[in-house]
PDB file of N, CA and C in Angstrom:
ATOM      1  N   UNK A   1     -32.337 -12.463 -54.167  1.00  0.00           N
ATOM      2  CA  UNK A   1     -31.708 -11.398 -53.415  1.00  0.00           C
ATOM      3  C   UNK A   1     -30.176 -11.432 -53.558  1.00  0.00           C
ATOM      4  N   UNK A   2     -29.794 -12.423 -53.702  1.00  0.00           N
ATOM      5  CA  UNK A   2     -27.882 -12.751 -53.879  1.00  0.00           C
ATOM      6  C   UNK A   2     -27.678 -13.341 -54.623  1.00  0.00           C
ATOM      7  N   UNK A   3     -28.734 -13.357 -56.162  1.00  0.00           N
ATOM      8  CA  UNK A   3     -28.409 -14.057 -57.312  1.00  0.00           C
ATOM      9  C   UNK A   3     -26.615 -13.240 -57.939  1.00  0.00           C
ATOM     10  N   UNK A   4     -26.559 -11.913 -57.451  1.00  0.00           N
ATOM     11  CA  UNK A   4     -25.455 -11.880 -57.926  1.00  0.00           C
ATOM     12  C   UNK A   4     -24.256 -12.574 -57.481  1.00  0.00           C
ATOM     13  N   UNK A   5     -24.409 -13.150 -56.773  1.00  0.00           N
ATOM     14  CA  UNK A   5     -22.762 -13.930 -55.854  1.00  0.00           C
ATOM     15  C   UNK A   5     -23.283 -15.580 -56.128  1.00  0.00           C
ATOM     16  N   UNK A   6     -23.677 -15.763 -56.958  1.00  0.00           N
ATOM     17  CA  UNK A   6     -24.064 -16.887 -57.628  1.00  0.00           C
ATOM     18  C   UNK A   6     -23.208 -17.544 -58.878  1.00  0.00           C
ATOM     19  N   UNK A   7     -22.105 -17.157 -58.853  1.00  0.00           N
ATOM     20  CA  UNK A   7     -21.069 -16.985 -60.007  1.00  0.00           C
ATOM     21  C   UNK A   7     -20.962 -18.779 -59.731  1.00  0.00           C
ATOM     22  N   UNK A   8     -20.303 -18.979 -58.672  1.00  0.00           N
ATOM     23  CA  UNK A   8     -19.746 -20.515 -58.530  1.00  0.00           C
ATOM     24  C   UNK A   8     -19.932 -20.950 -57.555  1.00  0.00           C
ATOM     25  N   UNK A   9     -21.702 -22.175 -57.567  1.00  0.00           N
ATOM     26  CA  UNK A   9     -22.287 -21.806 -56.396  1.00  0.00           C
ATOM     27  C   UNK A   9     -22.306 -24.084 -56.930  1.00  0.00           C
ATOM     28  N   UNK A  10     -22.853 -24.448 -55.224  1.00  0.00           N
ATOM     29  CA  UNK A  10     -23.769 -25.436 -55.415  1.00  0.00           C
ATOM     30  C   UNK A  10     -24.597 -25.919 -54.462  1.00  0.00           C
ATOM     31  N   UNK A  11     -25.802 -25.566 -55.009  1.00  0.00           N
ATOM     32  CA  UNK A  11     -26.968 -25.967 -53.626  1.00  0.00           C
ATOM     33  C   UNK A  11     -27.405 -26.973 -54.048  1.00  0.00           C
ATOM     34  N   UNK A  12     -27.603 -27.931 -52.800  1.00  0.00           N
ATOM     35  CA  UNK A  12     -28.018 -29.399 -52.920  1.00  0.00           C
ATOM     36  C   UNK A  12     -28.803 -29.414 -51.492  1.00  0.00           C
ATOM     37  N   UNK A  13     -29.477 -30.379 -51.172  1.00  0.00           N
ATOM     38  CA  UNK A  13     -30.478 -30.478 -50.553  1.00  0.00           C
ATOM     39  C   UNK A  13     -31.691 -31.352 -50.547  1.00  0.00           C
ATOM     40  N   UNK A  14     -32.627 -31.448 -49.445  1.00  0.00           N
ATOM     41  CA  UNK A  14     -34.004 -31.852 -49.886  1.00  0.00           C
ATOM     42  C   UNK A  14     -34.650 -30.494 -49.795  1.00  0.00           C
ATOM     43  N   UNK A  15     -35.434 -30.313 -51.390  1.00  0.00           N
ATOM     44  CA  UNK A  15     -36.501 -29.254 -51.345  1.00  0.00           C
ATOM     45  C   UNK A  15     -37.924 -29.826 -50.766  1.00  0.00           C
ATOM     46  N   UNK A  16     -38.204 -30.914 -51.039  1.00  0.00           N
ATOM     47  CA  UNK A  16     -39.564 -31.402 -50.891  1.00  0.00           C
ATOM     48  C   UNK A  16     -40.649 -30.959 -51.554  1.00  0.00           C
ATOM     49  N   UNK A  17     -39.962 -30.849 -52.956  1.00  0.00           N
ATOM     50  CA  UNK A  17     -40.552 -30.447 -54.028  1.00  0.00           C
ATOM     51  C   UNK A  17     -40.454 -30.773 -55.336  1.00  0.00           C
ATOM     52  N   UNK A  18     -41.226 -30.781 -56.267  1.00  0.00           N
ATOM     53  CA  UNK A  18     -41.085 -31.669 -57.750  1.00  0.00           C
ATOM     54  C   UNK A  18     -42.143 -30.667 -58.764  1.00  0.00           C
ATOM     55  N   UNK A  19     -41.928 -30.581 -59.634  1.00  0.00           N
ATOM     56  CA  UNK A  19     -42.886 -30.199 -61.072  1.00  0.00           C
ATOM     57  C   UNK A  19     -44.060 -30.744 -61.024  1.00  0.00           C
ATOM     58  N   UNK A  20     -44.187 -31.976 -60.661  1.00  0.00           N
ATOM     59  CA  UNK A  20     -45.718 -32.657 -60.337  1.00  0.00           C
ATOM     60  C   UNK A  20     -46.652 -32.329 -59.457  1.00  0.00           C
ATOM     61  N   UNK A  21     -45.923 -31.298 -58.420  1.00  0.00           N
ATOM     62  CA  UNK A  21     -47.393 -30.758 -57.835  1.00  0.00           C
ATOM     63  C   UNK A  21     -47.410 -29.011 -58.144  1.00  0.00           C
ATOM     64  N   UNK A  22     -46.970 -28.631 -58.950  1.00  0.00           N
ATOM     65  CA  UNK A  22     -47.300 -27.489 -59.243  1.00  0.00           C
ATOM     66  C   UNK A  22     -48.208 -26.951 -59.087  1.00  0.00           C
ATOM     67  N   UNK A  23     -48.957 -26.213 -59.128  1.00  0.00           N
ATOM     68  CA  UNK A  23     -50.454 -25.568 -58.921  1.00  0.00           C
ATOM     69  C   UNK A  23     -50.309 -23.929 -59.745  1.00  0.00           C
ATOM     70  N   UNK A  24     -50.986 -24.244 -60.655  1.00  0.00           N
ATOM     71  CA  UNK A  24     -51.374 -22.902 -61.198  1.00  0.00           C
ATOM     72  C   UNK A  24     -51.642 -22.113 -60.550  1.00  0.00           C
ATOM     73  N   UNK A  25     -52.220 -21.789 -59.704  1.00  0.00           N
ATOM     74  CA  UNK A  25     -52.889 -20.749 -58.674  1.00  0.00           C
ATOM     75  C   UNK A  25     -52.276 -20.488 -58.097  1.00  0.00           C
ATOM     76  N   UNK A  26     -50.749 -21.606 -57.369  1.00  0.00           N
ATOM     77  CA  UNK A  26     -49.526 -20.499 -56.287  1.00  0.00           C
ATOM     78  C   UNK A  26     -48.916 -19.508 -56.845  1.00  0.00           C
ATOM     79  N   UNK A  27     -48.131 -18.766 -55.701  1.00  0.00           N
ATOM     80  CA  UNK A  27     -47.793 -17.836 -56.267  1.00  0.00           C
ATOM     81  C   UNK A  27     -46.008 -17.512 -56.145  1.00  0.00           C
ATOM     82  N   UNK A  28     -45.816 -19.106 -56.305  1.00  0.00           N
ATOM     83  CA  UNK A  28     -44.391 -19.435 -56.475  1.00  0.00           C
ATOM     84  C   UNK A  28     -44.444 -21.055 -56.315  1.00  0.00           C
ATOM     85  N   UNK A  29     -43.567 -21.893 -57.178  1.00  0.00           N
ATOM     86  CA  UNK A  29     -44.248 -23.430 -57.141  1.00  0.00           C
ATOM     87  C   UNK A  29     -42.585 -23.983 -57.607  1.00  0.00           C
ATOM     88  N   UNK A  30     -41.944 -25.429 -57.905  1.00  0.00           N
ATOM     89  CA  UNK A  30     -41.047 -25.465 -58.260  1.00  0.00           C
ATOM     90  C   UNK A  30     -40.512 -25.213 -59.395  1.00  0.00           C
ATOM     91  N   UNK A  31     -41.547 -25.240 -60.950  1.00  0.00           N
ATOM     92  CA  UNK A  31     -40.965 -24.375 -61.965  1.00  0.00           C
ATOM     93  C   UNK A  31     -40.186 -23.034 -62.132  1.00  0.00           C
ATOM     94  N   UNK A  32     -40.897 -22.208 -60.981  1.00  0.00           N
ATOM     95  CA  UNK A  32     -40.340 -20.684 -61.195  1.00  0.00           C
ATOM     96  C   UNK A  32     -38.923 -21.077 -60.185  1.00  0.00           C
ATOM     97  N   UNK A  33     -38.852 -22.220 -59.523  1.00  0.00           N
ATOM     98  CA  UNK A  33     -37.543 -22.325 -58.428  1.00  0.00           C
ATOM     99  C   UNK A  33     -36.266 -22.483 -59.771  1.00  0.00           C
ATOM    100  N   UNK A  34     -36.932 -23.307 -60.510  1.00  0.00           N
ATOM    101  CA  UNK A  34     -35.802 -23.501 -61.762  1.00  0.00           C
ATOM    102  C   UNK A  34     -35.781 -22.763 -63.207  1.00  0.00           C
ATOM    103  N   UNK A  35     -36.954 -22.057 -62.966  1.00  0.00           N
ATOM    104  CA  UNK A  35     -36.678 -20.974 -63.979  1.00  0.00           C
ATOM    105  C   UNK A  35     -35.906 -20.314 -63.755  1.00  0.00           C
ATOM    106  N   UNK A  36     -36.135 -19.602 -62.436  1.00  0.00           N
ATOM    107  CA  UNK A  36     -35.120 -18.587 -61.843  1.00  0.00           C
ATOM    108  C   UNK A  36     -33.968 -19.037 -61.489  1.00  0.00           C
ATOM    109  N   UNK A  37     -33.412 -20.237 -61.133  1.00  0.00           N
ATOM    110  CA  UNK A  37     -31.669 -20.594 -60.940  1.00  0.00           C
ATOM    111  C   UNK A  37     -31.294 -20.889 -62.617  1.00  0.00           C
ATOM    112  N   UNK A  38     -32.195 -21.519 -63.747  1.00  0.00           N
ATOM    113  CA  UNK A  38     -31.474 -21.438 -65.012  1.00  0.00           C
ATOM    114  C   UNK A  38     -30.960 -19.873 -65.398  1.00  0.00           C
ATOM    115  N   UNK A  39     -32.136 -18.995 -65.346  1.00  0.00           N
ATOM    116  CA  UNK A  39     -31.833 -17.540 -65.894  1.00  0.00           C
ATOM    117  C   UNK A  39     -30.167 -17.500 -65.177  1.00  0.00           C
ATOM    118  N   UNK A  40     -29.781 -17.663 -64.059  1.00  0.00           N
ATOM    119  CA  UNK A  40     -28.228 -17.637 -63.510  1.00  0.00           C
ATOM    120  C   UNK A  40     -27.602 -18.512 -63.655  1.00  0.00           C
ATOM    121  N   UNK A  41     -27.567 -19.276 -64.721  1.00  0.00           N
ATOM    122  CA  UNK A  41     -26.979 -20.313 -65.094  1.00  0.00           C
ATOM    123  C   UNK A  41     -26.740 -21.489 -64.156  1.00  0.00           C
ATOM    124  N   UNK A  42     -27.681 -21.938 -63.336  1.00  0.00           N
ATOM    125  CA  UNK A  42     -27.612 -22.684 -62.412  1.00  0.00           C
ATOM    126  C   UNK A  42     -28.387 -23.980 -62.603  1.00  0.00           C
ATOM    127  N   UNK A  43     -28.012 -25.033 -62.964  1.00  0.00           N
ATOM    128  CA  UNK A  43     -28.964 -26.594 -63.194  1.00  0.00           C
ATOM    129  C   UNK A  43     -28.693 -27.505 -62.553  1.00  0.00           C
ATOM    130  N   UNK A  44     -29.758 -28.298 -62.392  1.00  0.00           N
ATOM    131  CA  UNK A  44     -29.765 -29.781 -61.836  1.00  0.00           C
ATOM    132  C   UNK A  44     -28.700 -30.450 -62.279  1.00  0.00           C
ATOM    133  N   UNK A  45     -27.855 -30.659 -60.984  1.00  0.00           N
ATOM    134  CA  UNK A  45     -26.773 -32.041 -61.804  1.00  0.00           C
ATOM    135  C   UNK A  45     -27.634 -33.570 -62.333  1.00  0.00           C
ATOM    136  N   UNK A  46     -28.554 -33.873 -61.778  1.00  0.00           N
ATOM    137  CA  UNK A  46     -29.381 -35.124 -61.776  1.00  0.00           C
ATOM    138  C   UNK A  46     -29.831 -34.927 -63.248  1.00  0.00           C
ATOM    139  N   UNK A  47     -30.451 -34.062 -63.609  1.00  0.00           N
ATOM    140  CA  UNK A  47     -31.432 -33.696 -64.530  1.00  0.00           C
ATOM    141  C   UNK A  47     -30.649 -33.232 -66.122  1.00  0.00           C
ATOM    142  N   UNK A  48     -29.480 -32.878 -65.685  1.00  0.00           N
ATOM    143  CA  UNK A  48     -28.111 -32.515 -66.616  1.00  0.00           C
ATOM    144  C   UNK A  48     -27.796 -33.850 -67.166  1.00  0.00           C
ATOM    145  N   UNK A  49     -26.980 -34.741 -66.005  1.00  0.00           N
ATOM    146  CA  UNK A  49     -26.539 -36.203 -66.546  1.00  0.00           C
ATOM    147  C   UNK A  49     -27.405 -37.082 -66.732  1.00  0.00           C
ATOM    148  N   UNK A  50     -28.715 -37.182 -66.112  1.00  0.00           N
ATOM    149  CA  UNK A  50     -29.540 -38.263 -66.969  1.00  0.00           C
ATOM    150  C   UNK A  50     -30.151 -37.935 -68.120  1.00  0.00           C
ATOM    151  N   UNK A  51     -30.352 -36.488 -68.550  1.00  0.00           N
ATOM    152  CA  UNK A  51     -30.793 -36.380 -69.662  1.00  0.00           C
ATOM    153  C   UNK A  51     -32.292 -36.600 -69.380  1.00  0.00           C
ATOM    154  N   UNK A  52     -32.929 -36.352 -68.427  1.00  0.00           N
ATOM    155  CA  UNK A  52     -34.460 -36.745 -67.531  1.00  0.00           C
ATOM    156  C   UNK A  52     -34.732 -34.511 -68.048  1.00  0.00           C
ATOM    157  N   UNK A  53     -36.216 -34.797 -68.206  1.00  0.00           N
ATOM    158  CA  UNK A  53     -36.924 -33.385 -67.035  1.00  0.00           C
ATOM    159  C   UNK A  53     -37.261 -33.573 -65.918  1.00  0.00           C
ATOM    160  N   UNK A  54     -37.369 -32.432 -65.617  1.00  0.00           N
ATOM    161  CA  UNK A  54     -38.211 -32.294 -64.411  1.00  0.00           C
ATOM    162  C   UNK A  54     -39.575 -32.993 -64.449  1.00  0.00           C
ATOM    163  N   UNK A  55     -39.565 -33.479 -63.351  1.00  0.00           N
ATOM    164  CA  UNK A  55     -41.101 -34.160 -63.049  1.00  0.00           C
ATOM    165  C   UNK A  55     -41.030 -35.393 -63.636  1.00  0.00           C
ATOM    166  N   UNK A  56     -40.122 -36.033 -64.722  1.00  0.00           N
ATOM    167  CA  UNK A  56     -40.052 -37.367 -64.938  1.00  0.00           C
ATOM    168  C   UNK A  56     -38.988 -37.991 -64.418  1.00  0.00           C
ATOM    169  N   UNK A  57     -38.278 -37.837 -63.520  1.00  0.00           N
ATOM    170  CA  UNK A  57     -37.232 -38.826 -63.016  1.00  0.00           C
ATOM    171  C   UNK A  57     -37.557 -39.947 -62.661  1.00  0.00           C
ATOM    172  N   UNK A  58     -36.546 -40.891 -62.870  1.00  0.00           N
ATOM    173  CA  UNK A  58     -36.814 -42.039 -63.441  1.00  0.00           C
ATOM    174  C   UNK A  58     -36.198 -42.969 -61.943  1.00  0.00           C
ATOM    175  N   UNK A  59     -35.575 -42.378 -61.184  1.00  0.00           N
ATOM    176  CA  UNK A  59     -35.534 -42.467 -59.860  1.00  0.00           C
ATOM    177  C   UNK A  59     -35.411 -41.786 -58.596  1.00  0.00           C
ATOM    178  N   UNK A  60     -35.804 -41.996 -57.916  1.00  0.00           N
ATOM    179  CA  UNK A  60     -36.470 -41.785 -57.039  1.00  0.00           C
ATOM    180  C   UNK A  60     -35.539 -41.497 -55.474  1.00  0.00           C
ATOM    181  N   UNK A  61     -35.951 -40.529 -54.784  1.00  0.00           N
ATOM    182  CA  UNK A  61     -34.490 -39.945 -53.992  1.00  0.00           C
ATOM    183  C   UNK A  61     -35.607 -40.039 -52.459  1.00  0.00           C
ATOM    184  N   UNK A  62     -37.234 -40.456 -52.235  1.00  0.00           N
ATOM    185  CA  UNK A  62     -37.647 -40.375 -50.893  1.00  0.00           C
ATOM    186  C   UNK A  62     -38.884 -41.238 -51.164  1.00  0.00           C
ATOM    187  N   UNK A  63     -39.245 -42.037 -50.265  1.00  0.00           N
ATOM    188  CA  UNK A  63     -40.221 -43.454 -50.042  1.00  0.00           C
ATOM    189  C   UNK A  63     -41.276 -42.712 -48.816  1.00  0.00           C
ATOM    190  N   UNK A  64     -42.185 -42.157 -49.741  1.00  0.00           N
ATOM    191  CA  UNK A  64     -42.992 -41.671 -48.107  1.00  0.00           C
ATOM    192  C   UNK A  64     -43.711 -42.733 -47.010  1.00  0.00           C
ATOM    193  N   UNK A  65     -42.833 -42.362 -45.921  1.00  0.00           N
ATOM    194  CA  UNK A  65     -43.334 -43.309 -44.864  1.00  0.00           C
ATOM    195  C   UNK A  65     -42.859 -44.688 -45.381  1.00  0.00           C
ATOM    196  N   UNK A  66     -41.159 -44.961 -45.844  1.00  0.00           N
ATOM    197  CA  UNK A  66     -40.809 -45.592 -45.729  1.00  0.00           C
ATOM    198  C   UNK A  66     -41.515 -46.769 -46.924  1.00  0.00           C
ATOM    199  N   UNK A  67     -42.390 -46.162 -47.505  1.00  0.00           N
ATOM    200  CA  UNK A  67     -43.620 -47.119 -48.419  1.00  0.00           C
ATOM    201  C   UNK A  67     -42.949 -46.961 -50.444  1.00  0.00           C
ATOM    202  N   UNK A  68     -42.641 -48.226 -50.030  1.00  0.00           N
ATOM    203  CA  UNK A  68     -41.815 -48.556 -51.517  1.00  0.00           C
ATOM    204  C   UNK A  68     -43.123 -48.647 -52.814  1.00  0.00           C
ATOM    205  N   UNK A  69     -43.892 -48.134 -52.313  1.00  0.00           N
ATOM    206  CA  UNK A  69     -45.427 -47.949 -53.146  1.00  0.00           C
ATOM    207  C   UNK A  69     -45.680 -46.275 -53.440  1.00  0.00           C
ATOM    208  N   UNK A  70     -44.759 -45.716 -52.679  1.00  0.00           N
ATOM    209  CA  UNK A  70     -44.782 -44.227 -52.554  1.00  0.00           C
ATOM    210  C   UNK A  70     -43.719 -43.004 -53.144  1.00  0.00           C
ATOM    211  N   UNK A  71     -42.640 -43.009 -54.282  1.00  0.00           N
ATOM    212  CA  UNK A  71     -41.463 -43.188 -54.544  1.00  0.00           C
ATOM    213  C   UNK A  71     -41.620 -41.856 -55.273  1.00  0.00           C
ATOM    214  N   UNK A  72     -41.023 -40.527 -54.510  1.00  0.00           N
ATOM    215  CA  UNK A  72     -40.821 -39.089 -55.125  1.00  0.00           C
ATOM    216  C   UNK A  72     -39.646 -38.536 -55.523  1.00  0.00           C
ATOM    217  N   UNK A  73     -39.223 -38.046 -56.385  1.00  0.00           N
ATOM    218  CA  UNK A  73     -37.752 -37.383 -56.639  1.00  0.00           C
ATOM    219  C   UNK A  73     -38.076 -35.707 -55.886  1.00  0.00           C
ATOM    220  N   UNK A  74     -36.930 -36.053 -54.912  1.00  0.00           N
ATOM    221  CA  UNK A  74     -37.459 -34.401 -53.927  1.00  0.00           C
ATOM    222  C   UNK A  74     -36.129 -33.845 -53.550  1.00  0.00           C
ATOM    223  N   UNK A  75     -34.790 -34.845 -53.969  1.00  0.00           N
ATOM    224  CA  UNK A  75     -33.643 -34.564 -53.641  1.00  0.00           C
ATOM    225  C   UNK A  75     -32.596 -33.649 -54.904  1.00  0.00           C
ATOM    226  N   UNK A  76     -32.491 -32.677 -54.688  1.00  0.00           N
ATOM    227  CA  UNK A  76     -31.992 -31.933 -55.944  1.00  0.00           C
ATOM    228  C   UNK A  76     -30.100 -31.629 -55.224  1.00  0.00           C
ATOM    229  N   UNK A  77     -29.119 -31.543 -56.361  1.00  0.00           N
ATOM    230  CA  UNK A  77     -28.069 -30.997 -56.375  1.00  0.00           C
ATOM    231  C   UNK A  77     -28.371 -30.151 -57.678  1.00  0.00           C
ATOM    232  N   UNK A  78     -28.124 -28.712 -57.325  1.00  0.00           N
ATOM    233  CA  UNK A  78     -28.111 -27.321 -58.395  1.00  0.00           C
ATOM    234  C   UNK A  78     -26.677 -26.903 -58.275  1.00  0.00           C
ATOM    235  N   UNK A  79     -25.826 -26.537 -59.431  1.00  0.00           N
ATOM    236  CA  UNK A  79     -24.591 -25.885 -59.790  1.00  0.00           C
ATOM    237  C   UNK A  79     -24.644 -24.932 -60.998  1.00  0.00           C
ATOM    238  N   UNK A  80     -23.545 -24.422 -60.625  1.00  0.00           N
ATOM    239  CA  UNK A  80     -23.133 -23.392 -61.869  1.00  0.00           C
ATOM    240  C   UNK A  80     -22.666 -24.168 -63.069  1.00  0.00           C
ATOM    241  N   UNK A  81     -22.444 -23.680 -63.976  1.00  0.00           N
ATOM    242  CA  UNK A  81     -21.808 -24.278 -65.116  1.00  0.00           C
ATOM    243  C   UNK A  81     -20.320 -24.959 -65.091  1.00  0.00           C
ATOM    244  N   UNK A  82     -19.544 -24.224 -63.877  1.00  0.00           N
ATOM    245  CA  UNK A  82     -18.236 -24.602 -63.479  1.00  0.00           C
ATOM    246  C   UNK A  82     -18.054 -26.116 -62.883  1.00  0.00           C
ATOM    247  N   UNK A  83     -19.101 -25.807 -61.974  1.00  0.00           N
ATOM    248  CA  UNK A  83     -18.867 -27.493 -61.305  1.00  0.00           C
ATOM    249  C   UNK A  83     -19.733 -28.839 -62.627  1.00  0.00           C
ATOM    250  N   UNK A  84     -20.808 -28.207 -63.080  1.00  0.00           N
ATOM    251  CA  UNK A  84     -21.269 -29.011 -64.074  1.00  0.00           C
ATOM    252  C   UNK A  84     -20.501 -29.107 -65.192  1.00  0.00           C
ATOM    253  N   UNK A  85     -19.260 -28.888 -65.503  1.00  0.00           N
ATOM    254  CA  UNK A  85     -18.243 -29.390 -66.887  1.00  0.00           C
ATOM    255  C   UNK A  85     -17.284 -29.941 -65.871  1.00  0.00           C
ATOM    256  N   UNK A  86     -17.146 -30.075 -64.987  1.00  0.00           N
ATOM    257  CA  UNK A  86     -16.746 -31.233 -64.031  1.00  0.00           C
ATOM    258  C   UNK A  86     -16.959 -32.160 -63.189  1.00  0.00           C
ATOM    259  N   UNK A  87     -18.567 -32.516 -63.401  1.00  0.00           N
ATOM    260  CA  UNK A  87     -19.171 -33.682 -63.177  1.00  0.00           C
ATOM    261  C   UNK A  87     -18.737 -34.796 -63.831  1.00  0.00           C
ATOM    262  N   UNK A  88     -18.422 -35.581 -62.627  1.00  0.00           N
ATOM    263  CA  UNK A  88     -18.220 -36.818 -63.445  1.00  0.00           C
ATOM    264  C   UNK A  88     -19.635 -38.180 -63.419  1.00  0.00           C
ATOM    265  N   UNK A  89     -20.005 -38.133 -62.370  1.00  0.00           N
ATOM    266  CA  UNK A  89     -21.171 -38.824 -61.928  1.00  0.00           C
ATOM    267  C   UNK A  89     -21.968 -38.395 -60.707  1.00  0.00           C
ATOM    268  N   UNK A  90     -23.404 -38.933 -61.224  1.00  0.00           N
ATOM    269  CA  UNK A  90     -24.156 -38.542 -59.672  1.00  0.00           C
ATOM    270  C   UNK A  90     -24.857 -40.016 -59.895  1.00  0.00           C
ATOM    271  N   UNK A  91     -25.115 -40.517 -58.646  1.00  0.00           N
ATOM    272  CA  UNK A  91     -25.754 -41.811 -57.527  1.00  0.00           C
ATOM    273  C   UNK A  91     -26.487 -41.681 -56.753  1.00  0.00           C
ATOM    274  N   UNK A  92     -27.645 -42.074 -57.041  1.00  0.00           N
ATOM    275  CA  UNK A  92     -28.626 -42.255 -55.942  1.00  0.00           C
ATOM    276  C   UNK A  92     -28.590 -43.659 -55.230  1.00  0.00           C
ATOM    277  N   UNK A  93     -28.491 -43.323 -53.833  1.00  0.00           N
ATOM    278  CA  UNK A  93     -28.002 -44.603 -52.811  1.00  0.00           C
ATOM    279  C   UNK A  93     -28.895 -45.687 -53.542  1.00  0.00           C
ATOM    280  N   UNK A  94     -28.811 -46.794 -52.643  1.00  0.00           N
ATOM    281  CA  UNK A  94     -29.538 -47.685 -53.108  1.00  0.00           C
ATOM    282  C   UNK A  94     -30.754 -48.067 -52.606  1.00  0.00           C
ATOM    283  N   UNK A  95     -31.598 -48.261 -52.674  1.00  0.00           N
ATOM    284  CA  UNK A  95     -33.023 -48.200 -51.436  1.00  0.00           C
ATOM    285  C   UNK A  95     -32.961 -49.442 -50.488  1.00  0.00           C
ATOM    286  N   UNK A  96     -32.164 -50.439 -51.064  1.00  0.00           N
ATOM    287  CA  UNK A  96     -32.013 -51.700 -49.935  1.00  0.00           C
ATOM    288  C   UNK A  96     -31.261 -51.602 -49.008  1.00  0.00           C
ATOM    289  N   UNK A  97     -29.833 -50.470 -49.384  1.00  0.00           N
ATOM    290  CA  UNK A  97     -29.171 -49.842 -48.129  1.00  0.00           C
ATOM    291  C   UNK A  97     -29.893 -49.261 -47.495  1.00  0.00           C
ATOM    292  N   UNK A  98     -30.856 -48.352 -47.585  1.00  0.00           N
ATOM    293  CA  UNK A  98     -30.900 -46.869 -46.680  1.00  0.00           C
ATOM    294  C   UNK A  98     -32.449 -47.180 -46.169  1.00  0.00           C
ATOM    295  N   UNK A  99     -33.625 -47.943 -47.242  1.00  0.00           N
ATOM    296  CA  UNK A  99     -34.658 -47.617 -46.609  1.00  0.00           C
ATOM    297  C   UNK A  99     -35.306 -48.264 -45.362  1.00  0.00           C
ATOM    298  N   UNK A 100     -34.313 -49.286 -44.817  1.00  0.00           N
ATOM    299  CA  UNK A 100     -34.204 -49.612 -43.015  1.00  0.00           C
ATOM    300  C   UNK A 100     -33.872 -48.492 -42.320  1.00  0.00           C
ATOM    301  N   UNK A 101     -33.231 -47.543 -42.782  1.00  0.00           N
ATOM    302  CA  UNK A 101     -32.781 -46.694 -41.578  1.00  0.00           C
ATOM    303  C   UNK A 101     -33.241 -45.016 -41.955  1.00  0.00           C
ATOM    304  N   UNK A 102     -33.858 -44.601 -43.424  1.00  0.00           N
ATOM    305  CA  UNK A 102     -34.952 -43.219 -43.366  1.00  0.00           C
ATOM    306  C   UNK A 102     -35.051 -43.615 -44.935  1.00  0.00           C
ATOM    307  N   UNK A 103     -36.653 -42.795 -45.083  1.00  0.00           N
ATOM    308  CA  UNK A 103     -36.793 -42.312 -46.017  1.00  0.00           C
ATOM    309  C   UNK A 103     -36.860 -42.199 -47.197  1.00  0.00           C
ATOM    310  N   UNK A 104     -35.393 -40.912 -47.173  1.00  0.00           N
ATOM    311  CA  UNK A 104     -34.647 -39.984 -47.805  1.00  0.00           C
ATOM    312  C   UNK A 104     -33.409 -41.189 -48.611  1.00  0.00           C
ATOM    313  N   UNK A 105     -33.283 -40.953 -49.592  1.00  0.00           N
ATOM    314  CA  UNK A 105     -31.788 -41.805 -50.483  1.00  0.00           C
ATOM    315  C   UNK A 105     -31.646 -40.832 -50.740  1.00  0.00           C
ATOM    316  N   UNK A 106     -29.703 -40.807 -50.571  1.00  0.00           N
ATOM    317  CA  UNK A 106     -28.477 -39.679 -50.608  1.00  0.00           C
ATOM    318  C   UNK A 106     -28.369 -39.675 -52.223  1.00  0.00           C
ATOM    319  N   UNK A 107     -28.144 -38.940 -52.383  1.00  0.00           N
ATOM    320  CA  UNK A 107     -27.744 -38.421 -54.074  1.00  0.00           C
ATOM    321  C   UNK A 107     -26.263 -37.853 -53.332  1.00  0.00           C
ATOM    322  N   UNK A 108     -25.584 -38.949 -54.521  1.00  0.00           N
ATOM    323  CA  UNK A 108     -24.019 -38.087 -54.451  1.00  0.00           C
ATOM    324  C   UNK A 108     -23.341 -37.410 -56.097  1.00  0.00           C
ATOM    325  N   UNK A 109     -23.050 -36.890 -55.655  1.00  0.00           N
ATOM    326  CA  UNK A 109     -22.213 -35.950 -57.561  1.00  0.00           C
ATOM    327  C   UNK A 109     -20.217 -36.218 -56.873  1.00  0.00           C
ATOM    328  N   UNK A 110     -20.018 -36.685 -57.767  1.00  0.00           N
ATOM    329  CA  UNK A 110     -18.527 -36.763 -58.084  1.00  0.00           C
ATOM    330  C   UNK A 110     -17.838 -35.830 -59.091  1.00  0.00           C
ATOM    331  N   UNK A 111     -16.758 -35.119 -59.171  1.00  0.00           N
ATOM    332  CA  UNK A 111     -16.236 -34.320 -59.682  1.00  0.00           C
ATOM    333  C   UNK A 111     -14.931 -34.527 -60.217  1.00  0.00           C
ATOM    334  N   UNK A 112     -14.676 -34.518 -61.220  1.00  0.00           N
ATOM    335  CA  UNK A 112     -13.321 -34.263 -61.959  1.00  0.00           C
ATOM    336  C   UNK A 112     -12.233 -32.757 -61.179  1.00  0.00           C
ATOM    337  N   UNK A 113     -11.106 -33.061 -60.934  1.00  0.00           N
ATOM    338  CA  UNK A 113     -10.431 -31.859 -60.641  1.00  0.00           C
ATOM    339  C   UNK A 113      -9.936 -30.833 -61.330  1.00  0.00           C
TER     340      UNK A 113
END
């Protein structure tokens, strides 16, 4: 609906969503979430700098129920092309910091000025 004011954007977030549970049969799933922000030039910073796809990340941003047996990538940062040629790094917390106190591990993106 406001893909046009999408010029120099960055949504980050938990979607609570991944390529791995896709389902053929919905009738919107997370592929078409990133089909449709690439068509606007919009990509994963995570997925940009590791050089990962979707659905294979290689770490892991939420521990369901705290269960280090349970380990999903559900935490996305999406940008325009502007802020992504000024990435300098993105970090996913560390799980020995954070998973005493939730979850969720922070993904941070750092930027060149």
């Amino acid at each position: 609906m406001h893909k046009s004011k999408f010029n120099e954007i960055v949504i980050a977030g938990d979607f609570n969503s991944n390529v791995k549970w896709d389902q053929w049969d919905r009738w919107w799933n997370h592929s078409d979430v990133i089909r449709e922000l690439k068509e606007t030039n919009i990509e994963s910073f995570y997925h940009t700098y590791f050089e990962e796809l979707q659905g294979s990340e290689l770490q892991p941003t939420f521990f369901l129920q705290k269960n280090l047996n349970k380990p999903y990538h559900i935490e996305y940062i999406f940008g325009s092309q502007g802020f992504r040629n000024n990435l300098e790094k993105i970090e996913i917390g560390k799980v020995e910091d954070w998973i005493k106190h939730r979850d969720h591990l922070p993904m941070i993106a750092e930027f060149s000025s």
